[in-house]
Each structure stands twice: as structure tokens, then as C-alpha cells.
Protein backbone atom coordinates (compact mmCIF):
# COMPACT_ATOMS: atom_id res chain seq x y z
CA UNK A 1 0.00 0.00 0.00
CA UNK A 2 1.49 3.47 -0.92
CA UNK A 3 1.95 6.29 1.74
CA UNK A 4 -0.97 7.78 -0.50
CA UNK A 5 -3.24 5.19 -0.31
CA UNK A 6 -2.68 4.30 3.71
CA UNK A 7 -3.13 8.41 4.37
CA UNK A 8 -6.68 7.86 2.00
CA UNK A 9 -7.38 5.24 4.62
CA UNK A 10 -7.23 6.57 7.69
CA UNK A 11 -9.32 9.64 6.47
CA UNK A 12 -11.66 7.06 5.61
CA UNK A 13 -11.91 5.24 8.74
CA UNK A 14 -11.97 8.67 10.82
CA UNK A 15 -15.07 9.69 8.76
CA UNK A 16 -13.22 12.62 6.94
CA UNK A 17 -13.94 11.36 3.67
CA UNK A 18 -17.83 12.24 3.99
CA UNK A 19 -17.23 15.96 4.77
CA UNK A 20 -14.19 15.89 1.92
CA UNK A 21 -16.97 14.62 -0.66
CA UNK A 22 -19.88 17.19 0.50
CA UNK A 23 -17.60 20.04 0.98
CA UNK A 24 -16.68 19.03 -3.09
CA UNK A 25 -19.83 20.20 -3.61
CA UNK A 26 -18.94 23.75 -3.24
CA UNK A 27 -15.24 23.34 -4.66
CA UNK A 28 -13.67 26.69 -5.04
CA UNK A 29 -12.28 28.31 -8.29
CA UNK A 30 -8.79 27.08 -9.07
CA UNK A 31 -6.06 29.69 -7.76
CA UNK A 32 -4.76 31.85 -10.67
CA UNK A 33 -1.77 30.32 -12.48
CA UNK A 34 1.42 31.88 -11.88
CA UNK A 35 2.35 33.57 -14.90
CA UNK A 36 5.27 32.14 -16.65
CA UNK A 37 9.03 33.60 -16.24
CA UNK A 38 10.54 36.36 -17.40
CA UNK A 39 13.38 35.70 -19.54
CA UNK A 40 16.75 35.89 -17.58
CA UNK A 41 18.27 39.39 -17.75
CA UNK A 42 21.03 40.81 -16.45
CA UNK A 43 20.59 44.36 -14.83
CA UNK A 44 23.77 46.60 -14.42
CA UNK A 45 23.13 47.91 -11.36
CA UNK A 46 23.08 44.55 -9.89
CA UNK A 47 26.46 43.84 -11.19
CA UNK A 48 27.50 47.17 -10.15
CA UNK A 49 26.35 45.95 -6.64
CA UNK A 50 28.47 43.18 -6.63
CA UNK A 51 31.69 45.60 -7.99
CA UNK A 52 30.96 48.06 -5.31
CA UNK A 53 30.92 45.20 -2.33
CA UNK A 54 33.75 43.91 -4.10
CA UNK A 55 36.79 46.66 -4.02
CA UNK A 56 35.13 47.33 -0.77
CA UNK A 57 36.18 43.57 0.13
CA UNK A 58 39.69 44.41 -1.52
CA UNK A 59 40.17 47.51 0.45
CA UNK A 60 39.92 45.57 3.93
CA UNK A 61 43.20 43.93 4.67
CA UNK A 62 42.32 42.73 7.88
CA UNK A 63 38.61 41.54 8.74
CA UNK A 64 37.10 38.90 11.24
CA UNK A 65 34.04 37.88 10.49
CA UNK A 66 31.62 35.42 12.28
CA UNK A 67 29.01 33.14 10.14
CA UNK A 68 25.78 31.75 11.28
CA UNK A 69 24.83 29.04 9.03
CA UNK A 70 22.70 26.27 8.38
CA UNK A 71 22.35 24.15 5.44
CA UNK A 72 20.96 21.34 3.76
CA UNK A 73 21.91 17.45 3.22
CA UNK A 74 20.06 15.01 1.13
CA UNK A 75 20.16 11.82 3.44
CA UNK A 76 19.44 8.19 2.54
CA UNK A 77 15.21 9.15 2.09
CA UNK A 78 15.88 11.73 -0.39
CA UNK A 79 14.92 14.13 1.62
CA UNK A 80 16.69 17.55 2.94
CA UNK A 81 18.13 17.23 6.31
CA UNK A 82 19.54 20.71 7.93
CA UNK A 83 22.59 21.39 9.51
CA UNK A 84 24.28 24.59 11.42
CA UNK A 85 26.99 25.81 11.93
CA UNK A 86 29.12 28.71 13.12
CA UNK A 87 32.76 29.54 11.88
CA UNK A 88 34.81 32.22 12.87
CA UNK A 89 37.02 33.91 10.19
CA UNK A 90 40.17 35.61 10.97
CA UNK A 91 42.05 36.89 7.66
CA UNK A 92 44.86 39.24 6.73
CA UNK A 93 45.64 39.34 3.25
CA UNK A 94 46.98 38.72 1.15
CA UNK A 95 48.73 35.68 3.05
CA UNK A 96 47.10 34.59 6.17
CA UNK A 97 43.76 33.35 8.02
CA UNK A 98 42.36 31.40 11.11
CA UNK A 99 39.28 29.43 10.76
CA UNK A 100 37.44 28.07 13.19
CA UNK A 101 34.26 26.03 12.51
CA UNK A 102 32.08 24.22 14.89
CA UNK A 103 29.69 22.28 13.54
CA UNK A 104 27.18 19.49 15.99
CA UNK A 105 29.36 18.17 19.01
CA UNK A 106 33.09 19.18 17.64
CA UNK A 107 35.68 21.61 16.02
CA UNK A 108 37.99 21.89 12.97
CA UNK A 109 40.71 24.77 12.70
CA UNK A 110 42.27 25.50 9.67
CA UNK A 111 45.32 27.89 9.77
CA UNK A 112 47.43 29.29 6.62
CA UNK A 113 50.55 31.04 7.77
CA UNK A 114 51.74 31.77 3.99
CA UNK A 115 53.73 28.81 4.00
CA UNK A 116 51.81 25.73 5.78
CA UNK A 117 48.17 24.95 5.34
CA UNK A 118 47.18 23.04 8.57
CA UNK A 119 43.90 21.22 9.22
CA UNK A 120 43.47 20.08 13.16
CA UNK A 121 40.89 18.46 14.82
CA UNK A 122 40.46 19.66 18.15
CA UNK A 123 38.57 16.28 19.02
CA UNK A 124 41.15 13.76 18.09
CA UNK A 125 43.86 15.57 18.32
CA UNK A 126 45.10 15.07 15.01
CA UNK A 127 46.36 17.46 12.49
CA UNK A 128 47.58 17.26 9.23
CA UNK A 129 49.93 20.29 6.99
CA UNK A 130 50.38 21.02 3.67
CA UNK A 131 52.88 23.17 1.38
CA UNK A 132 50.92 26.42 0.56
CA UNK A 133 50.94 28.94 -2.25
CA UNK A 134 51.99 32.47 -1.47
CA UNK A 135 48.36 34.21 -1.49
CA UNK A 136 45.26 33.09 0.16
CA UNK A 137 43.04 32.56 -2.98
CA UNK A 138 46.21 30.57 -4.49
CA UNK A 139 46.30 28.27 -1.72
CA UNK A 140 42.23 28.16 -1.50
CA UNK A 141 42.65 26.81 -5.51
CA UNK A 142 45.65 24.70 -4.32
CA UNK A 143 44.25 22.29 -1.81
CA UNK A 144 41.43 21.54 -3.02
CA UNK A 145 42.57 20.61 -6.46
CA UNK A 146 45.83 19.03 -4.80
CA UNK A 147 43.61 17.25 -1.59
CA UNK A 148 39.94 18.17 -2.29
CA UNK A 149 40.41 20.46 1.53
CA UNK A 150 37.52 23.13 0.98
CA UNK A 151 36.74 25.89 3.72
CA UNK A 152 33.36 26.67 4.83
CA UNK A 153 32.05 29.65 2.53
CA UNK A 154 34.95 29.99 0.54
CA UNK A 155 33.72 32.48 -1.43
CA UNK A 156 34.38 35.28 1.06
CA UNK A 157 37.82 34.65 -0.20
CA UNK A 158 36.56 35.33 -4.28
CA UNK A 159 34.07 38.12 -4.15
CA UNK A 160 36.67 40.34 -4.72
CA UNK A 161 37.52 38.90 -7.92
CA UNK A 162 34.77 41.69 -9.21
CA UNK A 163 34.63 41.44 -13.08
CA UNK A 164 35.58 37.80 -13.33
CA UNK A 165 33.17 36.91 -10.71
CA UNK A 166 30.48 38.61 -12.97
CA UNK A 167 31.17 36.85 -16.05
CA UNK A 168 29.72 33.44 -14.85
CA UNK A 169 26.40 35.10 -14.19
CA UNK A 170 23.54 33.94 -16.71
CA UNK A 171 21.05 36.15 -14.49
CA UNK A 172 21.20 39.09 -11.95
CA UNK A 173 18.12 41.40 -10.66
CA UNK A 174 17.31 43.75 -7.60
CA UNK A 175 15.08 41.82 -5.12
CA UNK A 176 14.37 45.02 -3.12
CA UNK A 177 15.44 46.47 0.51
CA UNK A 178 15.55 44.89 3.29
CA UNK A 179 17.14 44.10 7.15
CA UNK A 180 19.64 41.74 8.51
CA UNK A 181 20.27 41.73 11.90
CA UNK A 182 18.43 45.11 12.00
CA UNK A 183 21.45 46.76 9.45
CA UNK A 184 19.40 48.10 6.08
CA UNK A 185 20.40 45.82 3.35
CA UNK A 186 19.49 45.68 -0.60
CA UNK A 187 18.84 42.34 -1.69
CA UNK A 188 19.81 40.86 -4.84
CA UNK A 189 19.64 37.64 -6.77
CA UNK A 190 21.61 35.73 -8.93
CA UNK A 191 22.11 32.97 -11.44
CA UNK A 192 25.25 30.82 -12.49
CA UNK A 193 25.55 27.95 -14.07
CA UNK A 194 23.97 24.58 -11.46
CA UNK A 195 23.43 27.60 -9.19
CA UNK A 196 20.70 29.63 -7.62
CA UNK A 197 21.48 32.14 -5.31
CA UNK A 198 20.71 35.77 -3.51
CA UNK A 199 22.88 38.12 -1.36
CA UNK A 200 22.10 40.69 1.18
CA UNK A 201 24.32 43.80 0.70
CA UNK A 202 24.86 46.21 3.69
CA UNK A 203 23.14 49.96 2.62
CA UNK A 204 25.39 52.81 2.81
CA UNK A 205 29.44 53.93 2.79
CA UNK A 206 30.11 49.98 3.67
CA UNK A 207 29.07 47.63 1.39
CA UNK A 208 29.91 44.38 3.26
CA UNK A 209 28.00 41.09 2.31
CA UNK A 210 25.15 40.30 5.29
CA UNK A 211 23.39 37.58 4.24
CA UNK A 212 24.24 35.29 1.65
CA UNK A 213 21.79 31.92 0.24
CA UNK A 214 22.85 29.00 -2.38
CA UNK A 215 20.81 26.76 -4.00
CA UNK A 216 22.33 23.85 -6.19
CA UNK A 217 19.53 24.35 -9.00
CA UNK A 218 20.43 21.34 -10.91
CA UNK A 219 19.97 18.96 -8.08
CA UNK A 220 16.58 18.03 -7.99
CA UNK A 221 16.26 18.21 -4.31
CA UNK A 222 17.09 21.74 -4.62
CA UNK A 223 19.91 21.83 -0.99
CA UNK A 224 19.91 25.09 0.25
CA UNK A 225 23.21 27.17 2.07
CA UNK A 226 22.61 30.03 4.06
CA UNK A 227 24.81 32.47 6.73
CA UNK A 228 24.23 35.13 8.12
CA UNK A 229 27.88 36.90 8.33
CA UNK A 230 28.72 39.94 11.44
CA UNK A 231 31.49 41.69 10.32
CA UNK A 232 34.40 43.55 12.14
CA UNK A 233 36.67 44.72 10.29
CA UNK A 234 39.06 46.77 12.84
CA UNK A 235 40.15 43.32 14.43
CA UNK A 236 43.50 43.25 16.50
CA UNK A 237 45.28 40.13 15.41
CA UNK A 238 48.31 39.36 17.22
CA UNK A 239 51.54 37.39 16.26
CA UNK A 240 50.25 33.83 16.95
CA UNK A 241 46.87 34.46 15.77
CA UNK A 242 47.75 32.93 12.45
CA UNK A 243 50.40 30.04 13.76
CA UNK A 244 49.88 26.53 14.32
CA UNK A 245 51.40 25.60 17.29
CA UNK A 246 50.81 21.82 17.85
CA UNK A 247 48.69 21.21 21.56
CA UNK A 248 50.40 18.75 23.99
CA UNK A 249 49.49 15.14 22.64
CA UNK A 250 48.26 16.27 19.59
CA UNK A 251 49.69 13.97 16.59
CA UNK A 252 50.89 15.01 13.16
CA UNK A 253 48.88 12.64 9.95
CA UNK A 254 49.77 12.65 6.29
CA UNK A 255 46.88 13.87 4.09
CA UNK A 256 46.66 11.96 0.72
CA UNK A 257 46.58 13.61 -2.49
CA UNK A 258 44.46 13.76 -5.31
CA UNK A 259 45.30 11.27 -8.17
């Protein structure tokens, strides 16, 4: 018996069926059909939106930045399971960040000291390093196509790429304005290719990214990302705040490699 036809039953055996049938008898008028799509268009000041966050991005050497987030898993029922998280960004370009994510019952840190990518694991106390590239978005590229390592949200570290980031847009509009976290925002949406998604621009002199929501559009079970990102980005960093130093018992691991 289908989930359908058991649901049918019970309605049936609870005596719904007979006021389903009369109240048939009075069947409202079919809601109005949405009307179809526009065509996909991309409007300039959207893009401009994203250039102006952008070398506003590029002009902050230093930032910390905290991210709320929760986001969707397609488990073994096909259905969309959510997740949170919060991760803790600590960057100073153009060669150096702390990350901190917790996520459930435990902790990953990754560090990049220009040299050394290191992954640790608060939890087990292992850690493993890599050779790093000499920039931040150069290592970003590095380890993943080197070790498939990604970092929560790692486009925070290619928004500034302004123009080229642009180019893989198929669709970009104004939603309208808006408030995150009670801060005035103007929200916008955007298409790429296998991906839907919006972002919540801060009004005003300081264009910082608020909110930010994916959607893998070609997935039919449609997983959704979303943070919500508090920014400062006057943070005092101090020497160690971007060295590894290895806690008493923890245990060094080699990380395999891509083929």
C-alpha cells in the first residue's frame, strides 16, 4: 500500500472522507496560475552591486568575520536534512587566516601562515599540513585541487575577484530592501551555471556582504546554504593568531593527495 493510499485510509476510517466529498460540492475556483518567467536578464546595477561590495572587500586587509549558518543534506530518504553551523574567520591578506568552525558536538581549525596549510581536529587531536601557495586565494585553488580540503564559505575569499566573478552570471536582478540583523540591506539575486542564489548587501558607505543563500539548482532536491555573516573589520590580530602551534598530545597525519 502506498503512503498515498494508507493516508486515504485513515481519512476514511476517521469519517473525513464524507465531509471531503460534501464540501466538493462547493469546490472553489482554481487559484490563478502563476504567470510564466521572465526571460533571464542581467541588470547593471546589480552587477555594479556586486563591484561596489567587491573593491570594498579588496580595500579591507584585515577583517574577522563570524558566520551563522545552516544548510541542507540530502540523506538516505531523499529528503533535505539541515545542519548549522558557526565559523569564525580571521584573515589578513593577502597571506594569512584562522578558521574556526564548529559544527554538531566538535571543532575543525584550519590555519594558513603563507607557508603551511594546517587542518586540526580539536577532538582527536590530530592534524595534518600542507605546502601552501603564497596568497590566500592561491592556496584556496591549491588544496582543493591538490587534496579536495575546501573551507566553509569559501567564497568570502573570491568576491573580490569583481569582473571575473560577474562573467559566470547567466542572471542578476534587484530583489528590493531589506534588514539583517536590523542593518538596512538591498537584496539581490543571482544565477550561475547549477546555481541559484541571492545576497544581502549592507546599505550605505560599507558595502559588506550580510546575508548570503545558495541553492544547487540542478539537483533536484534543490539543498539550500545560508549564513548570516557579522562583520568587524578593525580586528587586532596578534603574532600567533595565524600560527599553528601543535597542543600537547596532539599527533601530526599525512593527508593523501588527489590522483
Amino acid at each position: 500500500m502506498s503512503r498515498f493510499q494508507s493516508l486515504k485510509a485513515i481519512l476514511v476510517g476517521a469519517g473525513v472522507a464524507a465531509v471531503l466529498a460534501a464540501g466538493a460540492s462547493h469546490a472553489q475556483p482554481a487559484p490563478p496560475k502563476r504567470p510564466p518567467p521572465l526571460a533571464p536578464t542581467i541588470e547593471p546595477g546589480a552587477v555594479q552591486a556586486l563591484a561596489r561590495m567587491s573593491a570594498f572587500l579588496r580595500s579591507n586587509q584585515a577583517f574577522q568575520v563570524t558566520s551563522t549558518a545552516l544548510r541542507d543534506e540530502v540523506d538516505a530518504y531523499g529528503q533535505n536534512v539541515t545542519f548549522g553551523d558557526n565559523t569564525t574567520y580571521r584573515v589578513r591578506a593577502p597571506n594569512a587566516f584562522a578558521i574556526e568552525l564548529s559544527e554538531g558536538t566538535g571543532t575543525r581549525d584550519y590555519v594558513y601562515d603563507g607557508k603551511t596549510v594546517t587542518v586540526y581536529d580539536p577532538k582527536t587531536g590530530f592534524y595534518a599540513q600542507v605546502a601552501a601557495a603564497p596568497t590566500i586565494r592561491q592556496t584556496l585553488d591549491l588544496v582543493e585541487a591538490k587534496y579536495g580540503l575546501t573551507v566553509p564559505l569559501d567564497d568570502l575569499f573570491h568576491w573580490d575577484q569583481g569582473d571575473d566573478y560577474a562573467k559566470k552570471l547567466t542572471s542578476a536582478h534587484f530583489v528590493g530592501k531589506a534588514k539583517v540583523a536590523g542593518q538596512d540591506a538591498d537584496q539581490y539575486a543571482f544565477r550561475q551555471r547549477g546555481v541559484d542564489w541571492q545576497i544581502w548587501i549592507a546599505a550605505g558607505a560599507r558595502p559588506l556582504p550580510l546575508r548570503v543563500t545558495i541553492v544547487a539548482s540542478q539537483d533536484p532536491a534543490r539543498p539550500r546554504f545560508q549564513a548570516d555573516l557579522a562583520w568587524d573589520t578593525d580586528p587586532r590580530f596578534t603574532a600567533e593568531t595565524f600560527v599553528f602551534t601543535p597542543p600537547p598530545g596532539a599527533r601530526s597525519i599525512p593527508i593523501a593527495s588527489n590522483p
